[in-house]
Each structure stands twice: as C-alpha cells, then as structure tokens.
Protein backbone atom coordinates (compact mmCIF):
# COMPACT_ATOMS: atom_id res chain seq x y z
CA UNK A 1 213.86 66.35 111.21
CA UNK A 2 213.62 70.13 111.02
CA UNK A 3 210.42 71.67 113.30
CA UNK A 4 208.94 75.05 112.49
CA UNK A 5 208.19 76.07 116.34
CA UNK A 6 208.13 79.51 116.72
CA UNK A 7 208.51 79.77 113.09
CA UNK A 8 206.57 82.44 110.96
CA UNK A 9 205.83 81.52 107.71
CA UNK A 10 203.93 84.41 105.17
CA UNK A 11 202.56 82.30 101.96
CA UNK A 12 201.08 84.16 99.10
CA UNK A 13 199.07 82.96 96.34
CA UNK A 14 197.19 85.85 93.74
CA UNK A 15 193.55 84.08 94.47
CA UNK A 16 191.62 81.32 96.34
CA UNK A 17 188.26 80.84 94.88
CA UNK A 18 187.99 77.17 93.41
CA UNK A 19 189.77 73.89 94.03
CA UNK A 20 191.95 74.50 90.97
CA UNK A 21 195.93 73.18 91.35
CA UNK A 22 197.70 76.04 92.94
CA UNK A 23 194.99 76.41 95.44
CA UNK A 24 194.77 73.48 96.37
CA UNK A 25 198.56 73.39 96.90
CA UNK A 26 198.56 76.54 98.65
CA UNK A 27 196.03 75.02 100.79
CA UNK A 28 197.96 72.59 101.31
CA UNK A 29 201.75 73.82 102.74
CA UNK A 30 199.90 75.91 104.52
CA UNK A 31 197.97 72.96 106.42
CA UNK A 32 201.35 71.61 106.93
CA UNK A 33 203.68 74.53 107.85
CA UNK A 34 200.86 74.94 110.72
CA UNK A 35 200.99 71.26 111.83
CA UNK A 36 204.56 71.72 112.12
CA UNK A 37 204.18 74.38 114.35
CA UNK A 38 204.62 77.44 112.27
CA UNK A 39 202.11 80.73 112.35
CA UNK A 40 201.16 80.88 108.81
CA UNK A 41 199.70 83.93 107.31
CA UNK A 42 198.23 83.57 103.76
CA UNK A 43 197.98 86.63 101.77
CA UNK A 44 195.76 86.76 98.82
CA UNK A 45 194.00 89.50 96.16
CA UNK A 46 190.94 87.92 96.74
CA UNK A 47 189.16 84.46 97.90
CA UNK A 48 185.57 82.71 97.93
CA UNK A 49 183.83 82.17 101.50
CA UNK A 50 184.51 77.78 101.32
CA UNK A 51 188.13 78.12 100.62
CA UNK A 52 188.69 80.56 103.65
CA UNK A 53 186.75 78.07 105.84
CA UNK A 54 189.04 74.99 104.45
CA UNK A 55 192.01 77.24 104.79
CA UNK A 56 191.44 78.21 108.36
CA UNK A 57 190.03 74.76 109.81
CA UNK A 58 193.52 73.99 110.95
CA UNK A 59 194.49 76.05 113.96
CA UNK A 60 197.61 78.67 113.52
CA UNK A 61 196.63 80.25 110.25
CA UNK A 62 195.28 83.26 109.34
CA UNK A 63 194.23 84.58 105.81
CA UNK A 64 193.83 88.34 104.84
CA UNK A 65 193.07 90.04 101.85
CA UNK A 66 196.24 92.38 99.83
CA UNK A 67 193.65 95.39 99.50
CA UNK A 68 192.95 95.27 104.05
CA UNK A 69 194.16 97.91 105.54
CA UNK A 70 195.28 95.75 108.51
CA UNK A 71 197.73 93.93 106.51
CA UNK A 72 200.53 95.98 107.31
CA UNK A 73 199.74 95.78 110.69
CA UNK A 74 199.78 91.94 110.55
CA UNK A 75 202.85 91.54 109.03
CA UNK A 76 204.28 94.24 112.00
CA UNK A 77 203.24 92.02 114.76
CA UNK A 78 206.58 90.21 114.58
CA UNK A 79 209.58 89.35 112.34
CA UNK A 80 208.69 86.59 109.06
CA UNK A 81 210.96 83.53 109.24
CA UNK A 82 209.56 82.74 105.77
CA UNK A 83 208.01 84.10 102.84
CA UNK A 84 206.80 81.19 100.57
CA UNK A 85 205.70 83.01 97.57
CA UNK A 86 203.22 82.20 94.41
CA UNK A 87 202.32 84.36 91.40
CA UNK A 88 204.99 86.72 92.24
CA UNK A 89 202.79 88.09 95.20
CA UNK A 90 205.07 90.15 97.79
CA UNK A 91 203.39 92.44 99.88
CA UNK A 92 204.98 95.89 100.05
CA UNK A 93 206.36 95.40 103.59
CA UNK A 94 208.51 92.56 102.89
CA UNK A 95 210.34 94.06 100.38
CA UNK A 96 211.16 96.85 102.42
CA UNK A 97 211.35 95.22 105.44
CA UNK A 98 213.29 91.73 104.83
CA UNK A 99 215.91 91.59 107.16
CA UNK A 100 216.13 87.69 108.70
CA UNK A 101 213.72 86.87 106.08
CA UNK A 102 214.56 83.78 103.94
CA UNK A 103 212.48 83.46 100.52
CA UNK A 104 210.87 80.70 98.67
CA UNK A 105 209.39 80.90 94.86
CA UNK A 106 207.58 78.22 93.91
CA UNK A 107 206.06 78.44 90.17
CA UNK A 108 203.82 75.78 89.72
CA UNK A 109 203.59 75.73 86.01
CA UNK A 110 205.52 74.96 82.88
CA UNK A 111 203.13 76.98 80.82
CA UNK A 112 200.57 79.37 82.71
CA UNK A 113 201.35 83.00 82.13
CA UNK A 114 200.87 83.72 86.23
CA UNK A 115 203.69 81.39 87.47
CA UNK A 116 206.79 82.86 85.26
CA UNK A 117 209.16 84.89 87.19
CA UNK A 118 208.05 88.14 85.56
CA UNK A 119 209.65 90.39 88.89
CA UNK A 120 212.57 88.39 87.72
CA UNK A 121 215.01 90.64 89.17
CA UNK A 122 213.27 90.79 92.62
CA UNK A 123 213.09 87.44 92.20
CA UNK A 124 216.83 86.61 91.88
CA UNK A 125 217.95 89.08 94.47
CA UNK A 126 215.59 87.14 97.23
CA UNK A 127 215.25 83.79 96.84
CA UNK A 128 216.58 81.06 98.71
CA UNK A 129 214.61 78.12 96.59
CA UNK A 130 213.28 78.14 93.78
CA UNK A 131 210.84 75.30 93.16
CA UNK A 132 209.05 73.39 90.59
CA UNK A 133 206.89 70.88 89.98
CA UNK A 134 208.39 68.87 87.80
CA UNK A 135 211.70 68.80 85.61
CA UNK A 136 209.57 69.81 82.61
CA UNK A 137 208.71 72.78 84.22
CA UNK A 138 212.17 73.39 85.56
CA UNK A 139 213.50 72.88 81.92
CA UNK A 140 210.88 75.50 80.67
CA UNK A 141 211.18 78.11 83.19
CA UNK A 142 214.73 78.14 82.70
CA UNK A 143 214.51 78.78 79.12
CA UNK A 144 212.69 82.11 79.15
CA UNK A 145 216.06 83.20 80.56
CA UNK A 146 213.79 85.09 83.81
CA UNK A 147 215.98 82.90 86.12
CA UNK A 148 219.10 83.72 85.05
CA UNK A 149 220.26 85.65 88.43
CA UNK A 150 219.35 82.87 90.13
CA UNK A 151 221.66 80.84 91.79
CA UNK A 152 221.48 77.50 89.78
CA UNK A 153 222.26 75.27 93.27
CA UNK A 154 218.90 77.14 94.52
CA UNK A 155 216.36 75.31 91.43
CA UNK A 156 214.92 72.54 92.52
CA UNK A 157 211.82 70.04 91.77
CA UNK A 158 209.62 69.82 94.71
CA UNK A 159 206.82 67.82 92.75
CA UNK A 160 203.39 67.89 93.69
CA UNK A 161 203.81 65.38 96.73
CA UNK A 162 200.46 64.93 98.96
CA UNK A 163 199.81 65.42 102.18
CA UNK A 164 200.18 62.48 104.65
CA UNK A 165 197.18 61.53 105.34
CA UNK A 166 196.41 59.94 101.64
CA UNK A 167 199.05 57.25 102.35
CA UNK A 168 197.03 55.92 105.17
CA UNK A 169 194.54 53.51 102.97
CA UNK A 170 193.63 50.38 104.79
CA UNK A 171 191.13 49.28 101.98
CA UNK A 172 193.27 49.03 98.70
CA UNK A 173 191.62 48.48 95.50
CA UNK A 174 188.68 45.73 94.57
CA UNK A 175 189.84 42.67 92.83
CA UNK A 176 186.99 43.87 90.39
CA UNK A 177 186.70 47.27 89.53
CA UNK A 178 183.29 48.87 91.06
CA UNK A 179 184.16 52.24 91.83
CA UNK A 180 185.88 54.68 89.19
CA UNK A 181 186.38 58.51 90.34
CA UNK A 182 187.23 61.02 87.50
CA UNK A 183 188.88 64.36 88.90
CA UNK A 184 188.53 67.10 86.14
CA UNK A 185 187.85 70.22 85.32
CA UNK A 186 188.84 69.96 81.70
CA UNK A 187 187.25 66.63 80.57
CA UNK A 188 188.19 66.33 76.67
CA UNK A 189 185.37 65.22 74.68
CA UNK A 190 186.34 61.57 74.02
CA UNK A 191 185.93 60.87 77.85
CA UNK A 192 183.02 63.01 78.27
CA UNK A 193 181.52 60.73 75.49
CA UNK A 194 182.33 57.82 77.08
CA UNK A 195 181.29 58.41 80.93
CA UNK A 196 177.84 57.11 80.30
CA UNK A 197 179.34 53.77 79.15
CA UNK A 198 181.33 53.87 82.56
CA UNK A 199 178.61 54.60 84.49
CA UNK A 200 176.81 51.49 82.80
CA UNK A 201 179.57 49.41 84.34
CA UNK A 202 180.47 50.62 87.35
CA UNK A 203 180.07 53.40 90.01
CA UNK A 204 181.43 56.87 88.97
CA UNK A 205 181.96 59.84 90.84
CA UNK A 206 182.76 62.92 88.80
CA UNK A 207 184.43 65.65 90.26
CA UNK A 208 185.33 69.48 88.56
CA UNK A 209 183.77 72.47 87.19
CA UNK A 210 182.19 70.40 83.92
CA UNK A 211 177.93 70.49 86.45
CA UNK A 212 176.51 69.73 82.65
CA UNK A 213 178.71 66.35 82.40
CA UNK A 214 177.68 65.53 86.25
CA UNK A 215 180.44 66.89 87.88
CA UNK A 216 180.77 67.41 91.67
CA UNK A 217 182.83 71.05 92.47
CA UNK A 218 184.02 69.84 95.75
CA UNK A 219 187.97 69.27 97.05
CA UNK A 220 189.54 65.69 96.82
CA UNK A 221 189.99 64.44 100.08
CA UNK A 222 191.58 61.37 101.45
CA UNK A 223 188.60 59.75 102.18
CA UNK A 224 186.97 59.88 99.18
CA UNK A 225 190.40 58.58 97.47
CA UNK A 226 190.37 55.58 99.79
CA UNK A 227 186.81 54.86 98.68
CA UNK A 228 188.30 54.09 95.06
CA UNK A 229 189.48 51.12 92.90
CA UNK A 230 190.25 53.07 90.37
CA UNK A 231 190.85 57.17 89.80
CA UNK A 232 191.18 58.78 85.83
CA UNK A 233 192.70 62.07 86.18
CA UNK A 234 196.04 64.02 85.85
CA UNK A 235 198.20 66.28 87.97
CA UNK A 236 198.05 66.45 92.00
CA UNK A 237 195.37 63.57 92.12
CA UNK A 238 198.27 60.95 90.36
CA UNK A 239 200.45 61.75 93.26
CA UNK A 240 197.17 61.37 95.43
CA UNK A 241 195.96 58.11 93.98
CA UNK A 242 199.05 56.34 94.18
CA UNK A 243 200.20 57.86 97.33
CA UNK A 244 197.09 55.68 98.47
CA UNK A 245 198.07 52.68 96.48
CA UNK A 246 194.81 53.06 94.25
CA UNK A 247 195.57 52.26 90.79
CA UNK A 248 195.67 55.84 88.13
CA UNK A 249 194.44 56.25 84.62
CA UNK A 250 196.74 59.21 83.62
CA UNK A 251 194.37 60.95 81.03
CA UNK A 252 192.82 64.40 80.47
CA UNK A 253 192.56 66.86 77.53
CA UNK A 254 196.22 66.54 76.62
CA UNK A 255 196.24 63.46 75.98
CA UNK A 256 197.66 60.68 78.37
CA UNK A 257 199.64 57.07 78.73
CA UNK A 258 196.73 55.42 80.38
CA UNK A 259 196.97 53.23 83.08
CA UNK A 260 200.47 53.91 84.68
CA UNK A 261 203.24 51.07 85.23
CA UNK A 262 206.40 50.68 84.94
CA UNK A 263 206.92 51.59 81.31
CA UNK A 264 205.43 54.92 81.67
CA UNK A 265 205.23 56.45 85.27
CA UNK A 266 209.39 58.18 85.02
CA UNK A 267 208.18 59.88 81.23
CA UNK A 268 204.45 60.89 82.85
CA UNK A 269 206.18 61.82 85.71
CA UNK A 270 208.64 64.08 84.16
CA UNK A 271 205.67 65.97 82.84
CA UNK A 272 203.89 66.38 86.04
CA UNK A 273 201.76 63.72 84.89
CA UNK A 274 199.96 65.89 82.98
CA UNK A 275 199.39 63.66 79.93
CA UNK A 276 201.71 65.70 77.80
CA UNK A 277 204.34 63.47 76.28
CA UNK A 278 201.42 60.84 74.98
CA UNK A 279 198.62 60.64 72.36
CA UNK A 280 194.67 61.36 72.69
CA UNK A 281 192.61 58.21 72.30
CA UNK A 282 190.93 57.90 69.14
CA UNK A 283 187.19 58.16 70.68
CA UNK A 284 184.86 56.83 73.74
CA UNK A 285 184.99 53.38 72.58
CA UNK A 286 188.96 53.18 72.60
CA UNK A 287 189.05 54.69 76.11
CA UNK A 288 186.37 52.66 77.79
CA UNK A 289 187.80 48.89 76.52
CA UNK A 290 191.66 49.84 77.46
CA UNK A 291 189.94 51.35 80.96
CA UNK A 292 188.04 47.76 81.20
CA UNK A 293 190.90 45.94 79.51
CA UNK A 294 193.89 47.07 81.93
CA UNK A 295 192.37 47.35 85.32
CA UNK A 296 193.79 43.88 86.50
CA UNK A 297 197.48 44.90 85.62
CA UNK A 298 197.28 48.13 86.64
CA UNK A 299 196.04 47.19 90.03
CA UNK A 300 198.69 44.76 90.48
CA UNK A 301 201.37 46.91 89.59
CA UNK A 302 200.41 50.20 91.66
CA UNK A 303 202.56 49.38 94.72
CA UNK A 304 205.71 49.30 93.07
CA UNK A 305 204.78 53.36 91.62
CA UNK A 306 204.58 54.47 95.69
CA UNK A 307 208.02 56.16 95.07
CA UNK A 308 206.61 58.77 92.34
CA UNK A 309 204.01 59.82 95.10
CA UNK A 310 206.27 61.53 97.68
CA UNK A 311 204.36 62.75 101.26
CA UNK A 312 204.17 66.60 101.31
CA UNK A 313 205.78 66.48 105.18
CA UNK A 314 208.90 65.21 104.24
CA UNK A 315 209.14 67.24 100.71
CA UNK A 316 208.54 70.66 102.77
CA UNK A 317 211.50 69.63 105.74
CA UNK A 318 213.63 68.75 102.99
CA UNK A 319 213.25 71.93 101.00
CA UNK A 320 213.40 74.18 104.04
CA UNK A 321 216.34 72.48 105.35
CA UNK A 322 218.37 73.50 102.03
CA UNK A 323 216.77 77.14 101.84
CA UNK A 324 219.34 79.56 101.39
CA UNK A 325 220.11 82.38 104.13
CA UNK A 326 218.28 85.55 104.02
CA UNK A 327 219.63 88.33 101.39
CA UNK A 328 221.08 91.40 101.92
CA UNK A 329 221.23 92.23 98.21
CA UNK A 330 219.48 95.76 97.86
CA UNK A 331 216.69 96.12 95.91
CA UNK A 332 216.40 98.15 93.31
CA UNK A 333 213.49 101.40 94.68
CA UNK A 334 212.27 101.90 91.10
CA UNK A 335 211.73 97.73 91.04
CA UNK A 336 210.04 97.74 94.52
CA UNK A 337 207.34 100.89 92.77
CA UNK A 338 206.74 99.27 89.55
CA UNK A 339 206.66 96.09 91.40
CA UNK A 340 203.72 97.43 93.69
CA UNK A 341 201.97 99.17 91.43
CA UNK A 342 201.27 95.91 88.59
CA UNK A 343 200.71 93.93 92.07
CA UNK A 344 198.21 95.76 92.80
CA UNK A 345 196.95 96.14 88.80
CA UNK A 346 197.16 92.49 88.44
CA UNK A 347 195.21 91.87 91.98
CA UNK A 348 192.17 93.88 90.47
CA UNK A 349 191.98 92.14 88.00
CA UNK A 350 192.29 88.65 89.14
CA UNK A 351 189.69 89.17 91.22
CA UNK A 352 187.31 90.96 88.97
CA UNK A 353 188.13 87.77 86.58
CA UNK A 354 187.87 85.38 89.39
CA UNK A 355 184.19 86.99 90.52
CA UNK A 356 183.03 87.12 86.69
CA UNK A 357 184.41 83.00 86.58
CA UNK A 358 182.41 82.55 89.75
CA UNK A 359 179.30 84.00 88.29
CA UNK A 360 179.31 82.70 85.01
CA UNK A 361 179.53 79.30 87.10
CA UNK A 362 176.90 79.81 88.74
CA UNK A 363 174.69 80.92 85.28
CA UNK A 364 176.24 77.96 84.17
CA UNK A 365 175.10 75.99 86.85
CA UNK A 366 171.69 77.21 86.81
CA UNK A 367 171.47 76.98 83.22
CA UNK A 368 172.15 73.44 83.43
CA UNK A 369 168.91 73.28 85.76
CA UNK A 370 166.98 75.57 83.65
CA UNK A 371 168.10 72.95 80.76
CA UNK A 372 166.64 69.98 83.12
CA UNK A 373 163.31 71.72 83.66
CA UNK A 374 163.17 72.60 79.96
CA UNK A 375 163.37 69.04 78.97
CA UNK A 376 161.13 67.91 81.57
CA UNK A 377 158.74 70.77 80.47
CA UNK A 378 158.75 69.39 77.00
CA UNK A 379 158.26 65.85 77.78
CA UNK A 380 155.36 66.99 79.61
CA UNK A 381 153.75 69.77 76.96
CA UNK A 382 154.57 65.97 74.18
CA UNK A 383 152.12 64.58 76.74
CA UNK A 384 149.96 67.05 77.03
CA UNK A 385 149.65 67.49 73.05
CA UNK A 386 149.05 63.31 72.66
CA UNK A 387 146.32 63.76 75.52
CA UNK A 388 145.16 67.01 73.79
CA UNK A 389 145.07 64.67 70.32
CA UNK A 390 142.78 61.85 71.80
CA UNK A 391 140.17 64.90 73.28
CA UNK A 392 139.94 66.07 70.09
CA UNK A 393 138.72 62.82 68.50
CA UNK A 394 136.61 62.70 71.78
CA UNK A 395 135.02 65.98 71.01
CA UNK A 396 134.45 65.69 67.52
CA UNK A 397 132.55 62.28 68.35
CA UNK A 398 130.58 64.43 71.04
CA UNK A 399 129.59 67.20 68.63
CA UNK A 400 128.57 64.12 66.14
CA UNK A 401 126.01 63.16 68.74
CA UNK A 402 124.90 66.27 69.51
CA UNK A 403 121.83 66.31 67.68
CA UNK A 404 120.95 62.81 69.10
CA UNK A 405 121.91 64.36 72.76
CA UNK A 406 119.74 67.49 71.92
CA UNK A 407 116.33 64.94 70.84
CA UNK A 408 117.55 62.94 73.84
CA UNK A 409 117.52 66.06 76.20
CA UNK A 410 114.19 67.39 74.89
CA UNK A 411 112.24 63.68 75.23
CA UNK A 412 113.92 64.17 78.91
CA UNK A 413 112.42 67.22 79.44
CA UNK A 414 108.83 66.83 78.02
CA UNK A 415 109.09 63.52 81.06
CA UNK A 416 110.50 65.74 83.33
CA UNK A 417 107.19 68.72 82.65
CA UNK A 418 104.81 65.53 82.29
CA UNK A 419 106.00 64.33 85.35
CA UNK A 420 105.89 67.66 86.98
CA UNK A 421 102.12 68.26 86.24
CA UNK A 422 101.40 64.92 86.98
CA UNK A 423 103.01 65.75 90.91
CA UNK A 424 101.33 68.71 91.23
CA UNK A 425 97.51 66.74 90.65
CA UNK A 426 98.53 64.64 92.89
CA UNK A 427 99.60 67.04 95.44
CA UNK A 428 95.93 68.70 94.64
CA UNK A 429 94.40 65.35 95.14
CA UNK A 430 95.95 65.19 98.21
CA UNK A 431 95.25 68.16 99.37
CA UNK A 432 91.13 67.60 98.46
CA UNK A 433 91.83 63.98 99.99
CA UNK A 434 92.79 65.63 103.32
CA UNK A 435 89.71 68.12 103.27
CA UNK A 436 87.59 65.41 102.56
CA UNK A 437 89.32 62.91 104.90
CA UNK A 438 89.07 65.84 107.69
CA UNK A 439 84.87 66.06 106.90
CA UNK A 440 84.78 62.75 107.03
CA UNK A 441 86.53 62.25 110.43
CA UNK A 442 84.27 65.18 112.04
CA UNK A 443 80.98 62.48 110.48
CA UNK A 444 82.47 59.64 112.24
CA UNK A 445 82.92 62.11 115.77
CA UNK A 446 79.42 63.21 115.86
CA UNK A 447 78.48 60.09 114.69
CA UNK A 448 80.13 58.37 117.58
CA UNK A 449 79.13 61.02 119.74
CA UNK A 450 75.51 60.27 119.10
CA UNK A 451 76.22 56.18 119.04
CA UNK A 452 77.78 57.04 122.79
CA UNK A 453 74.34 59.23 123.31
CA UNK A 454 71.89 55.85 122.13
CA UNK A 455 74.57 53.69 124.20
CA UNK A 456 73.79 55.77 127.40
CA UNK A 457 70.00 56.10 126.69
CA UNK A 458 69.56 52.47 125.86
CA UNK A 459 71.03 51.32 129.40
CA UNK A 460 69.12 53.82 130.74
CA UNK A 461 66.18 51.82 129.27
CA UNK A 462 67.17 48.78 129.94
CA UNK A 463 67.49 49.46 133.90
CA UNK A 464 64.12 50.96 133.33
CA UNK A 465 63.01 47.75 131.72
CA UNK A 466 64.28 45.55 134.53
CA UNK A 467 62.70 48.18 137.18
CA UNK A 468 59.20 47.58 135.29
CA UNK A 469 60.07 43.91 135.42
CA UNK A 470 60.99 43.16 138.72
CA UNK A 471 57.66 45.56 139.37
CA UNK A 472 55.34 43.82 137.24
CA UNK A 473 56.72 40.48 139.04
CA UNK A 474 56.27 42.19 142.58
CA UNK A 475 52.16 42.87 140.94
CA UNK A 476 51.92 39.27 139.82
CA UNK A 477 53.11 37.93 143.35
CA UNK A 478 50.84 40.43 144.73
CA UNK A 479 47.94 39.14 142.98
CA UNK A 480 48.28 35.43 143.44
CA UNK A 481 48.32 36.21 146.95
CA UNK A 482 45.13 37.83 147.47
CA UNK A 483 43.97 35.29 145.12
CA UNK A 484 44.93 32.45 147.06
CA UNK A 485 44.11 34.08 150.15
CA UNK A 486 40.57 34.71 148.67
CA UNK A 487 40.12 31.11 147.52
CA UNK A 488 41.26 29.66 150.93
CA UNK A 489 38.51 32.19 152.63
CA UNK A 490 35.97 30.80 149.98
CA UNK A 491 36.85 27.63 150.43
CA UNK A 492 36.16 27.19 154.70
CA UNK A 493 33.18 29.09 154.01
CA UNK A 494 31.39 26.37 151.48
C-alpha cells in the first residue's frame, strides 16, 4: 500500500460552483489524497462559497483561485510531487518549473468539449497517466487522434469509483420498497411525468438543479445513500448506490437499461453507466410499473454487482503506483504562451458562464416561488370573485328593500321625535313636580312648626289646668273645714 506522507499533490479543475460530476470528483481525490497524507492544493478559475467550505472541511487542503496573485507564491513554497490535472488547467509555474514533477490527466468525459486533450502536445510531453472513466470514453478520446504522443501503456480506465465511506451500509435495502431517491440534474420528461405517481407510492427524495420538479441542489452523501431502498440515477451515484449494496435504476435523459443485474451491469458499465447503449421508455406509465415491477429482483441481485463499484482509496494507490516518472521532454516556449494565454481566455469565461448559470438559477429558483405565490394568488382572487358574486346578489336584494328600509327608517324616526317630546314634558313635569313638591314641603315645616308651637302651649295649659285643679281642691278642703268647724261650734252652743 503506497502512502502519500510528505507528498504534494497540485489538482486542477477549470471551476467549482455546483455538485455537477467533475466537481464532485475533484472534490473527491482531493478528500482522499489529504487522508492519505498528502498537502493538496486545488487550483481553480473560479468557485461558489459551499463548494470551498466542502472542499476545505478536510484538513491539509488548500484552494486558490488561477487569477490570485499569491498563486505563484504557493506553488514556490516547496517542490509538487504531483500535478493531477482536469480541463487542461496547468498553472504557468509548473510548466516552467517541473523538474521531479510527475503528471496525471484525467478527462472525465467521452463527449464534453472541456475534457479533450486540446494542449495535446503539452499533454503528451508530461503525462505519466492518462485516465478515464470508462472504456467508452477511452475508445473516444483516442479517436480524435489528440493522444497520439501518448504513451499507449500510460491510458488507463480509472472509473468513477466512490469514496470509502459509501461501502459502510449497515441497513441494506427494505424487503418493500419505501424510499426511492432520484439524483438528477437532467430529468427527461417521461420521469419527470411520472414522479408524482412515485411519490403516490412511496417516499421520494429528488436531488439536482430541476427546483420546479422538486429537486433538492445539495451533494450526495453517504448517509443519505444508506437511507435508500432504492436510487434512479446515472453516472457517479451507480458506483455510489451499489458501492452501498442499495439496489440502482440506471436511467436518465439518454435513455437507460433499468434496474441493473447481471445481464446489463458489464454493457452499462462500459458506458459509464450513463444510459447510453439502451432505449428511452415509452412514457411515465412504462417507467413507473417496470420501477414497481422489478424492485424484488433487483434487490436480490445487487450484491453480486459490488465489483462494478470499486472504492476510490484503492483506485487512487493503484493509479499512483503505476504513474510514470517525471519528464524531461522540453516544452515547446511558443506552446507554454499560447497555452497561457487561452488558459487564461477560457478561465474568464468559465467563470463569467458559471456566475450567469448561478444567477439564472437563482431567477429560476425564485421564479419557481414567484410561480407558487401566483397560483396561490389566483386561487385566492377565484375566491374572492365567488364571495364578490354572492355580495352582489346580497346587494341587489338590499337596494330592493330600500324603499321598505327608507318607510321603515322614517316610522323610526317620527317614534324616535314623538318619543323625544314626550321626554322632554316629562322632564318639565318633573321639574314643576319638584317646585311644587319643594312648596309643599316648606307647608308641611311651618305647619309642623306651628303643630310643635300648639304642642308646647297645650302642655303649658294643661299644667296650668292641673295647678287650678289641685287649687280649686286645696279651696274645697278649705271650705269644708271652716264649715265643719262652724257646725261643730253651732252645734255645743244649741
């Protein structure tokens, strides 16, 4: 087992802004040159904020931009072991400065414009590999003759092989299938017709550019591969899925065998399981009965497919065990100018591209919002317009009453000023009542007054009485007694 200690490893790639294939795979070696103990600096024309944070979680890599001035300086700081290089991208220094540097192209396409050797001669006077991802790209590559001055012992296929960690699934797929993942960012329109009969019958995740079909922009990790029973997709997530053991429906917008077995996987596979080699389904309702139809099979079958799913640790110690020395063929100076100068051409405008992608994602993206809140909006202006519909016949039976409501109102208010003048004699009768009541009461005080007077003057009277009495008594005594005094003095004397 080779180790990369000490090793320094310079990877290039023209752009990292989205999750697309070669970015990923960038991301990738580079995550796994550093766990092997290599200083990895990625060089790139341009890249988005998230993919510089994913890029630089692991510890022992560093990413700078083609158009920072510091770049020289980084690549001074000590000798490169390795330069692993996509889209052609060599920075200046390393072809002038190669010495003990050993070379790796990797084009990572059969078809895409960007991955052709099109510094061919640069190309062929550097490398030490030259890798591919599968033997149809090999086979097509070769055929544009750019490889020619390439040592044929140095071509190989490295595949797309995924990083360890999505071989370490304890779960394994459902008996049943309940959870379906769909990794896209070019869903044709049969399956986008047919996702919201697989969401009817099971739980789909959608992930890609495609926000208006429900997709998810985020990276596929192991985790969320492990959560699977099931994954529809093409490319690096095959190699993921069955690296995992979770049972693949090979199928995108080129068309696709379906579920992979045993009768299919070598053919897929030698088309990077891209789906080329097979026919399109005829329509939604062909895709979603063989997706229903063939999940038993295809779930019992996976495990024997784990050897088209190689782990990316081994794949890179192999290939850097069987890189060639470093060359000492010169380079040719008008090469090296005209190599810089469309470098840096081509670097503008990938990122100016790659900017204008990201912002018509994001109109995209908001249109699709705007598009939510327009259909809302119109569901609730239908609303509005049946409410609007029934106070119409409201008010027009109003206004037919409103002659009644008008004779009504008037008889009200002819009570209402009847009632009014009625209140106000009674509040003058009140008024008098309270004069009168106040005469009255000032009657009744002399009046009681006067009785109190006639109370007073009467008792007088009657102590006067009972004087006179108890006088006239006092008299009467009086009398009887001289009387009987002169009767008994009248009496001796006879």
């Amino acid at each position: 087992m080779s180790s990369l200690d000490g090793q320094r490893v310079v990877l290039t790639q023209s752009f990292l802004y989205q999750f697309g294939g070669s970015e990923v795979m960038t991301l990738e070696i580079a995550h796994e040159l550093a766990r092997q103990g290599a200083e990895v600096v990625v060089v790139v024309h341009g890249h988005s904020e998230e993919m510089a944070r994913d890029l630089t979680a692991v510890p022992g890599i560093r990413l700078i931009r083609t158009s920072d001035p510091a770049l020289e300086g980084v690549l001074a700081e000590a000798p490169v072991d390795i330069a692993w290089i996509h889209h052609q991208l060599i920075p200046e220094r390393l072809l002038r400065e190669r010495a003990g540097t050993r070379f790796v192209f990797n084009h990572m396409s059969s078809f895409h414009p960007l991955e052709f050797a099109w510094a061919h001669r640069i190309e062929a006077a550097l490398a030490g590999a030259v890798l591919f991802p599968a033997p149809e790209a090999r086979v097509a590559q070769v055929e544009t003759g750019l490889l020619a001055g390439v040592d044929p012992a140095y071509l190989q296929v490295l595949g797309n092989p995924s990083p360890d960690a999505f071989a370490a699934n304890g779960r394994g797929p459902a008996a049943e299938l309940g959870r379906l993942l769909v990794v896209s960012n070019h869903i044709p329109p049969e399956l986008a017709e047919a996702l919201p009969s697989l969401r009817e019958r099971w739980d789909v995740t959608v992930v890609g550019q495609q926000a208006e079909l429900g997709a998810v922009r985020r990276r596929v990790t192991p985790d969320l591969v492990h959560e699977q029973d099931a994954v529809v997709t093409i490319g690096k997530t095959v190699q993921y899925s069955l690296a995992a053991g979770v049972p693949v429906f090979c199928y995108d917008h080129f068309g696709g065998p379906g579920w992979l077995d045993g009768s299919n996987v070598a053919l897929a596979a030698e088309h990077n399981f891209s789906g080329r080699g097979f026919s399109a389904r005829s329509g939604p309702t062909e895709l979603v009965d063989e997706i229903t139809a063939g999940y038993a099979t295809a779930r019992a079958g996976v495990g024997a497919l784990a050897s088209y799913a190689p782990l990316l640790g081994d794949r890179l110690r192999e290939v850097l065990a069987t890189v060639g020395e470093p060359s000492a063929v010169p380079l040719d100076e008008a090469d090296i100018t005209a190599h810089v100068a469309v470098q840096s051409s081509l670097g503008i405008f990938m990122v100016m591209s790659s900017e204008l992608e990201e912002a018509r994602r994001w109109y995209a993206d908001n249109t699709a919002e705007l598009e939510d809140a327009r259909v809302a909006l119109t569901t609730r202006v239908t609303a509005l317009e049946e409410r609007s519909t029934g106070l119409e016949s409201a008010v027009a039976q109003a206004l037919g009453r409103e002659e009644e409501l008008a004779a009504t109102y008037r008889e009200a208010r002819w009570w209402v000023e009847k009632h009014e003048q009625d209140a106000a004699a009674l509040r003058e009768a009140l008024a008098t009542s309270e004069e009168q009541t106040e005469a009255a009461a000032s009657v009744v005080r002399a009046l009681t007054a006067e009785l109190e007077a006639a109370r007073a003057e009467a008792a007088g009277l009657v102590d006067r009485l009972a004087e006179s009495e108890d006088s006239r008594r006092d008299l009467e005594r009086s009398r009887l007694y001289r009387y009987t005094k002169h009767s008994r003095r009248t009496g001796r004397r006879q």
